[in-house]
Protein backbone atom coordinates (compact mmCIF):
# COMPACT_ATOMS: atom_id res chain seq x y z
CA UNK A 1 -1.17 26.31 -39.92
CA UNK A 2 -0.65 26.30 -43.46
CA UNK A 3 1.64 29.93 -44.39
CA UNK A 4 -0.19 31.59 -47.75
CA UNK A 5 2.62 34.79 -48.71
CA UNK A 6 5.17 36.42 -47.17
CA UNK A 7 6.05 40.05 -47.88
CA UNK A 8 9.48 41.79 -46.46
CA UNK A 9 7.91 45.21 -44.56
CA UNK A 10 10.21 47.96 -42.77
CA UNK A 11 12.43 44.85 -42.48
CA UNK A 12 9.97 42.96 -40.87
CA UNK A 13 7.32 40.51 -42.35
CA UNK A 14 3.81 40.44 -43.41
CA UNK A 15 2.35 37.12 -43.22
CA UNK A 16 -1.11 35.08 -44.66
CA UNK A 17 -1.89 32.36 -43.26
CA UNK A 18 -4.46 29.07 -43.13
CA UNK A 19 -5.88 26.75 -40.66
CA UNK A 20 -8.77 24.69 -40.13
CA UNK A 21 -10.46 26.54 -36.81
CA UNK A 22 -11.99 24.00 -34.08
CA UNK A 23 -13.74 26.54 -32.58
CA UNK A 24 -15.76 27.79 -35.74
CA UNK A 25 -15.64 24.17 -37.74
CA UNK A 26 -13.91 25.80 -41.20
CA UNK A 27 -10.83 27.19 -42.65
CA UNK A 28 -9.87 30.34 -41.55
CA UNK A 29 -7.33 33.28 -42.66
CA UNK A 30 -5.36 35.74 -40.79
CA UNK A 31 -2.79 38.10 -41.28
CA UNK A 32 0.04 38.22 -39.00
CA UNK A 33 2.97 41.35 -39.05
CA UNK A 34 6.22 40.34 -37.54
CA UNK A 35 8.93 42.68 -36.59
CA UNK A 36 12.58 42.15 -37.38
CA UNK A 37 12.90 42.16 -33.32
CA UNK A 38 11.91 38.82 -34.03
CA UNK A 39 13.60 37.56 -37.39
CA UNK A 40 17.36 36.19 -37.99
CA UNK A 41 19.68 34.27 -35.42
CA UNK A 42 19.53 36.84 -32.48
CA UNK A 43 15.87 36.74 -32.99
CA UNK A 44 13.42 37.03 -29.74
CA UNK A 45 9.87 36.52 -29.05
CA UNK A 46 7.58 40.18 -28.90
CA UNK A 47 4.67 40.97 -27.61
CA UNK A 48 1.39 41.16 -29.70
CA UNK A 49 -1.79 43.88 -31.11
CA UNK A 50 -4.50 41.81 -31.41
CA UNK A 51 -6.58 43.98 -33.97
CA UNK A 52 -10.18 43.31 -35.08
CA UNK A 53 -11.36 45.01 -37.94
CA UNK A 54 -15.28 45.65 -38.78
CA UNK A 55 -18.12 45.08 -41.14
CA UNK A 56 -17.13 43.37 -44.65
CA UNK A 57 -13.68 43.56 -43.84
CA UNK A 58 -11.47 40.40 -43.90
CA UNK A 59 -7.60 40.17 -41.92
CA UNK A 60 -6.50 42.20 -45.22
CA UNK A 61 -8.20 45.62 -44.39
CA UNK A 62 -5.80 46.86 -41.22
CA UNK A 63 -2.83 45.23 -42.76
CA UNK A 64 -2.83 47.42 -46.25
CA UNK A 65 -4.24 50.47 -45.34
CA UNK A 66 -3.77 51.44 -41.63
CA UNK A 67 -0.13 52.33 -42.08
CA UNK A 68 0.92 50.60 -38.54
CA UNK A 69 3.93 48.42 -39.58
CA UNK A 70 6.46 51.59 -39.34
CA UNK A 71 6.16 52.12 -36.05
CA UNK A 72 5.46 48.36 -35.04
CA UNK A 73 8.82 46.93 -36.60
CA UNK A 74 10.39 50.25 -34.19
CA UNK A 75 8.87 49.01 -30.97
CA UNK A 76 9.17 45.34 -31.84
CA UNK A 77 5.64 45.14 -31.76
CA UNK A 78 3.86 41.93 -33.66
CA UNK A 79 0.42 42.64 -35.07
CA UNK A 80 -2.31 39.57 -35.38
CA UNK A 81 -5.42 40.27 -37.78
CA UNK A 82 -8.46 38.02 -37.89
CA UNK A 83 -10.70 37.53 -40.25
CA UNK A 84 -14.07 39.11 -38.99
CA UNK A 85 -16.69 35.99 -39.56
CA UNK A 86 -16.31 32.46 -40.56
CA UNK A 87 -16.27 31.56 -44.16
CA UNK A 88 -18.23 29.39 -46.85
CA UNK A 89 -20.79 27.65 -44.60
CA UNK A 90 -23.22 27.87 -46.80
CA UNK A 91 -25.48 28.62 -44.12
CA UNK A 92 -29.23 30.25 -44.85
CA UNK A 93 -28.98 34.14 -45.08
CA UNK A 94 -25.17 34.28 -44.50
CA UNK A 95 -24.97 36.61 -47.58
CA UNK A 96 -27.50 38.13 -47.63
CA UNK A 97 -26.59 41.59 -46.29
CA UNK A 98 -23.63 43.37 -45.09
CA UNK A 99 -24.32 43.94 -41.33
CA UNK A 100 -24.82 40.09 -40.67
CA UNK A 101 -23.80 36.74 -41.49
CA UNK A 102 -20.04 36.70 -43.56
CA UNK A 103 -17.76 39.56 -42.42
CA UNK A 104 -20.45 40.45 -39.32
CA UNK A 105 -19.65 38.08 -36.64
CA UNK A 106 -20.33 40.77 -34.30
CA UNK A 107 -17.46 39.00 -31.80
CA UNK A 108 -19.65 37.13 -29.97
CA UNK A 109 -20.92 33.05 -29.12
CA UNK A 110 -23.67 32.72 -31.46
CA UNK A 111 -26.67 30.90 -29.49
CA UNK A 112 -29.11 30.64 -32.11
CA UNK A 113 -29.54 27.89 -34.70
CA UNK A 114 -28.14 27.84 -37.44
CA UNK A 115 -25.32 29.73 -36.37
CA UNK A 116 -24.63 28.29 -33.15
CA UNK A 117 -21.82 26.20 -34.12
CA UNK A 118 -20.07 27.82 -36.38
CA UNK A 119 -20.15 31.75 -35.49
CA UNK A 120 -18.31 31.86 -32.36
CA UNK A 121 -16.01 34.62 -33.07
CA UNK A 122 -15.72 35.50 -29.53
CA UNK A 123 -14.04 32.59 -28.48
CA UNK A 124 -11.79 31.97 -31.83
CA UNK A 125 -10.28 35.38 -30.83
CA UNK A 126 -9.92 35.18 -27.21
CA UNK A 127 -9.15 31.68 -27.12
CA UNK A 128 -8.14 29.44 -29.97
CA UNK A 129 -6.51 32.27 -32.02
CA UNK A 130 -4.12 33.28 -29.29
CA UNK A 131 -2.89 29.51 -28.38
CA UNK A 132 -2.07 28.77 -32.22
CA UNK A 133 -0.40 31.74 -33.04
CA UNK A 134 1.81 32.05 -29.77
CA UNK A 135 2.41 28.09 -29.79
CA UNK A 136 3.60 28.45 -33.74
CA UNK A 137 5.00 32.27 -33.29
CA UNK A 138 7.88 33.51 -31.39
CA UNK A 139 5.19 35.82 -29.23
CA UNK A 140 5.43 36.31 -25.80
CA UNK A 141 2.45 35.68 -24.34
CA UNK A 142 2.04 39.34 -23.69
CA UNK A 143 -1.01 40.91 -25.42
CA UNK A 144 -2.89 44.43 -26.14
CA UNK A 145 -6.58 44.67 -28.19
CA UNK A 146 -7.89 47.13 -30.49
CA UNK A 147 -9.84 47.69 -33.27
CA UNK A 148 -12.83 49.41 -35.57
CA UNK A 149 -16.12 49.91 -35.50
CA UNK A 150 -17.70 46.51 -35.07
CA UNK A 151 -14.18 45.10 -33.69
CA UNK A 152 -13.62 48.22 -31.70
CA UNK A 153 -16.70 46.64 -29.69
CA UNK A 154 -15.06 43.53 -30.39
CA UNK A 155 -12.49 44.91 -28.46
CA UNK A 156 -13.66 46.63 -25.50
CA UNK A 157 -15.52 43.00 -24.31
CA UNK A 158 -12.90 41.03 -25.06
CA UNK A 159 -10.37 43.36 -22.80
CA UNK A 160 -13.37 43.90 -20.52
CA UNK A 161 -14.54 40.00 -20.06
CA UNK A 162 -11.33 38.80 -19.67
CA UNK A 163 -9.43 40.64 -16.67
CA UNK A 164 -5.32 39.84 -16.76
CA UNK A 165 -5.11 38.85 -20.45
CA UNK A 166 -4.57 42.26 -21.89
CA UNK A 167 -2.31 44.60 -21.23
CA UNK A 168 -4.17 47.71 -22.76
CA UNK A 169 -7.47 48.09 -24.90
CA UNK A 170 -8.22 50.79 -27.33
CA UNK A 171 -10.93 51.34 -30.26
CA UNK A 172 -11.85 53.43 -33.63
CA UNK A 173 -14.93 54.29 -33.68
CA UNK A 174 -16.42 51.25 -32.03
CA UNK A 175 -20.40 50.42 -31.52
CA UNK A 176 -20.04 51.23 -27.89
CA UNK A 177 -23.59 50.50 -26.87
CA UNK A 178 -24.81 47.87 -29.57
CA UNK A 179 -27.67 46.99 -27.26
CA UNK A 180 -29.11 50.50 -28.30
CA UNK A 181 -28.08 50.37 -32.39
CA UNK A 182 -29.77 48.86 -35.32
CA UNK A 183 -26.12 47.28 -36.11
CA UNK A 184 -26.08 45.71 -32.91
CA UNK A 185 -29.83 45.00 -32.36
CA UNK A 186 -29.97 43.18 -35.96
CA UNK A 187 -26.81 41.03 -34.96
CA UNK A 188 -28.14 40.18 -30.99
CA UNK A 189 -31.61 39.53 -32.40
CA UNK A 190 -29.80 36.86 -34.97
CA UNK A 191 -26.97 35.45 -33.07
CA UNK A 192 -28.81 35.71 -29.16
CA UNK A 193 -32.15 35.56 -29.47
CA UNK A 194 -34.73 37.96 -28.62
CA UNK A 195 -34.19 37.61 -24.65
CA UNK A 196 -31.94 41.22 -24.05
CA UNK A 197 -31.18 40.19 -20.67
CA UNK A 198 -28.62 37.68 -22.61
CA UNK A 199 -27.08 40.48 -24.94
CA UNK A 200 -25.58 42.45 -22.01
CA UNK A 201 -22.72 40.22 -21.71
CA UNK A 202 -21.66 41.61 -25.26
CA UNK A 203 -22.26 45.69 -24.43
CA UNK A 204 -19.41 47.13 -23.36
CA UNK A 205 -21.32 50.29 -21.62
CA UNK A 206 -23.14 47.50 -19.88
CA UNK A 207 -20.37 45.50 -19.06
CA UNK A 208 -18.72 48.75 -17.43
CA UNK A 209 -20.36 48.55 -14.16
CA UNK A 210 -19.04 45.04 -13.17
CA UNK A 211 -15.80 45.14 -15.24
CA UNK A 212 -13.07 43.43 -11.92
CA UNK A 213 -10.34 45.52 -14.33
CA UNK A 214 -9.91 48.83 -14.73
CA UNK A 215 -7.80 49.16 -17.77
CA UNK A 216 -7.70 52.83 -19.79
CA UNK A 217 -9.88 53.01 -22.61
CA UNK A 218 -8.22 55.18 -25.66
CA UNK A 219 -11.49 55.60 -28.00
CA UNK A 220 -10.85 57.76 -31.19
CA UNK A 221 -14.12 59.14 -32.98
CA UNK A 222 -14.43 61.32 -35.67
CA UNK A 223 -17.46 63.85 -35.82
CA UNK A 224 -17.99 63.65 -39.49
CA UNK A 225 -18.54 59.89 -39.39
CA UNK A 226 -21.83 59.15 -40.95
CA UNK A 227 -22.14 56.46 -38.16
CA UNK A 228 -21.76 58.26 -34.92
CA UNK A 229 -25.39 59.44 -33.83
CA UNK A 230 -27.11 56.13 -35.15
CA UNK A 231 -24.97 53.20 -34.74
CA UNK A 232 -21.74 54.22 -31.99
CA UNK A 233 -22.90 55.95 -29.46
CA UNK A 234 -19.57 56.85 -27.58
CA UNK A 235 -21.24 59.13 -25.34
CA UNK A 236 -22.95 56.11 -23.69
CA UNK A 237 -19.69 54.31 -22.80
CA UNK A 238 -18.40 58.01 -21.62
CA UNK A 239 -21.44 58.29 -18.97
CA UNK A 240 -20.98 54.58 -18.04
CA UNK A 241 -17.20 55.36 -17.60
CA UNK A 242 -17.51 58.60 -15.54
CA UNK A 243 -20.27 57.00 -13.50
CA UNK A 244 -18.29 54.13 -12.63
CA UNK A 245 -14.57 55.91 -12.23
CA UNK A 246 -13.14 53.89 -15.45
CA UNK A 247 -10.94 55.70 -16.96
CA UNK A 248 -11.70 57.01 -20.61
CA UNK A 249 -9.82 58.94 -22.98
CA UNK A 250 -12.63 59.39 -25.54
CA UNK A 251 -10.99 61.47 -28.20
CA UNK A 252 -13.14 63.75 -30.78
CA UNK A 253 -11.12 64.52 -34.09
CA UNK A 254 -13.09 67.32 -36.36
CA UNK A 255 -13.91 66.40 -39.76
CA UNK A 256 -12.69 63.02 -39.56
CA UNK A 257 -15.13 60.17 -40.94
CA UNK A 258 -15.51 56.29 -40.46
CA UNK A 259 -12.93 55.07 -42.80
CA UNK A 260 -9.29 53.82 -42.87
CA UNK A 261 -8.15 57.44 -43.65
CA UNK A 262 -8.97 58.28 -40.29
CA UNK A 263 -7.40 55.18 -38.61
CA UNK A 264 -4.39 55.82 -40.90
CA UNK A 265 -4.19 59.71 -38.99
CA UNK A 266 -4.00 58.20 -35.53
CA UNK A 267 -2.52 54.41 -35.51
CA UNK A 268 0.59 55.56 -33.97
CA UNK A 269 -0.97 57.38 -31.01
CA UNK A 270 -2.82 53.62 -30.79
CA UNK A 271 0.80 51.54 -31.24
CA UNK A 272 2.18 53.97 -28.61
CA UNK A 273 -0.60 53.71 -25.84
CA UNK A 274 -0.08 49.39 -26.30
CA UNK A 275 3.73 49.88 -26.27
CA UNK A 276 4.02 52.10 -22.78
CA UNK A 277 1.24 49.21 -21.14
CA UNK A 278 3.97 46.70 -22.57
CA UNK A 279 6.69 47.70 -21.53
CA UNK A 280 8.02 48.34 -25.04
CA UNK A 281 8.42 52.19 -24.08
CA UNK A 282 8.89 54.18 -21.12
């Protein structure tokens, strides 16, 4: 992987880099923030956020205006930003709006031609992501998963589908129940098909039912975001939750709205909750 900038941050470091992605056949970006826990001669390997940001955003979004490298370089926490979609494929429609195609991968393995080989988001974040940057990055191998909006629900299924590799899960604002959104139901219809008996694998109120771990959910939602009735839908995953005794800590915060203002407010309760699951913190 081919390093793009380094910036110094709370004596830690703020990284870009390049690499040519198997998994979605182009060159990808991502941002990586590493703690001074894990810099100089004395140096040792951390664990690691995975975060996955939403529509139109790139790894860039989280990294400048969340505010979480403060507290990370404290707890010796690394942080690991994708990019949200692949890049320059050229493909038919891939620009052509904001909720699908470039920076609307939606997280998922894309079925449908001609995105089939290329947008598989799902397992580039799961899978290849995670073996390059803890082969090439003193990581160790231990792991939390958050994010907003679109990668909030990027979030919940990858925590939810994949029992053991996660320490902890939590979300902004995610698209709980994309199944029943025009976000979601746009980005199935596209990348699935029209069959929703195969979009339930990527729901996370649907997945709920079967999930074989029970790890805490820590869901932030604002009631002034111009999102929540039509497109997120946390009162879905809430019922699914309570139905199914997984625990939820679905948090309401008045006034607060969709944007990175509001992620800004309550990153740290979000660093904290991964740090305690990794043993960072008692």
């Amino acid at each position: 992987m081919e390093l793009l900038s380094t910036n110094v941050c709370f004596d830690g470091e703020h990284r870009r880099y390049r690499h040519t992605s198997a998994t979605l056949q182009c060159a990808m970006e991502f941002a990586v923030f590493l703690p001074p826990a894990v810099l100089g001669t004395n140096g040792k390997p951390v664990p690691v956020l995975y975060w996955l940001s939403g529509l139109t955003c790139t790894d860039q979004n989280f990294m400048q205006k969340a505010g979480a490298q403060k507290l990370a370089a404290k707890l010796g926490l690394a942080i690991v930003c994708p990019d949200t979609s692949p890049r320059g494929l050229n493909l038919p429609g891939e620009d052509d709006s904001y909720d699908f195609g470039s920076g609307a991968g939606f997280y998922v393995n894309a079925t449908e031609q001609p995105w089939a080989p290329h947008y598989r988001m799902y397992d580039y974040v799961v899978k290849e992501l995670p073996q390059l940057v803890e082969s090439e990055l003193p990581l160790s191998g231990e792991r939390a998963v958050s994010g907003h909006s679109m990668g909030g629900h990027g979030a919940l299924i990858c925590a939810l589908k994949n029992p053991g590799f996660y320490k902890s899960v939590s979300a902004f604002a995610p698209i709980a129940n994309p199944m029943a959104c025009p976000w979601g139901q746009k980005a199935f219809t596209g990348y699935l098909g029209s069959d929703q008996g195969r979009w339930e694998e990527w729901d996370a109120t649907r997945l709920i039912p079967g999930a074989e771990e029970r790890l805490p959910l820590l869901i932030d939602q604002g009631t002034a975001d111009e999102f929540l009735e039509q497109q997120l839908n946390p009162e879905a995953l809430a019922d699914a939750c309570e139905k199914h005794h997984h625990h939820i800590n679905l948090r309401m915060h008045r006034g607060y709205d969709h944007s990175y203002f509001f992620i800004a407010s309550f990153i740290d309760d979000h660093l904290n909750h991964h740090a305690r699951a990794l043993g960072l913190v008692a």
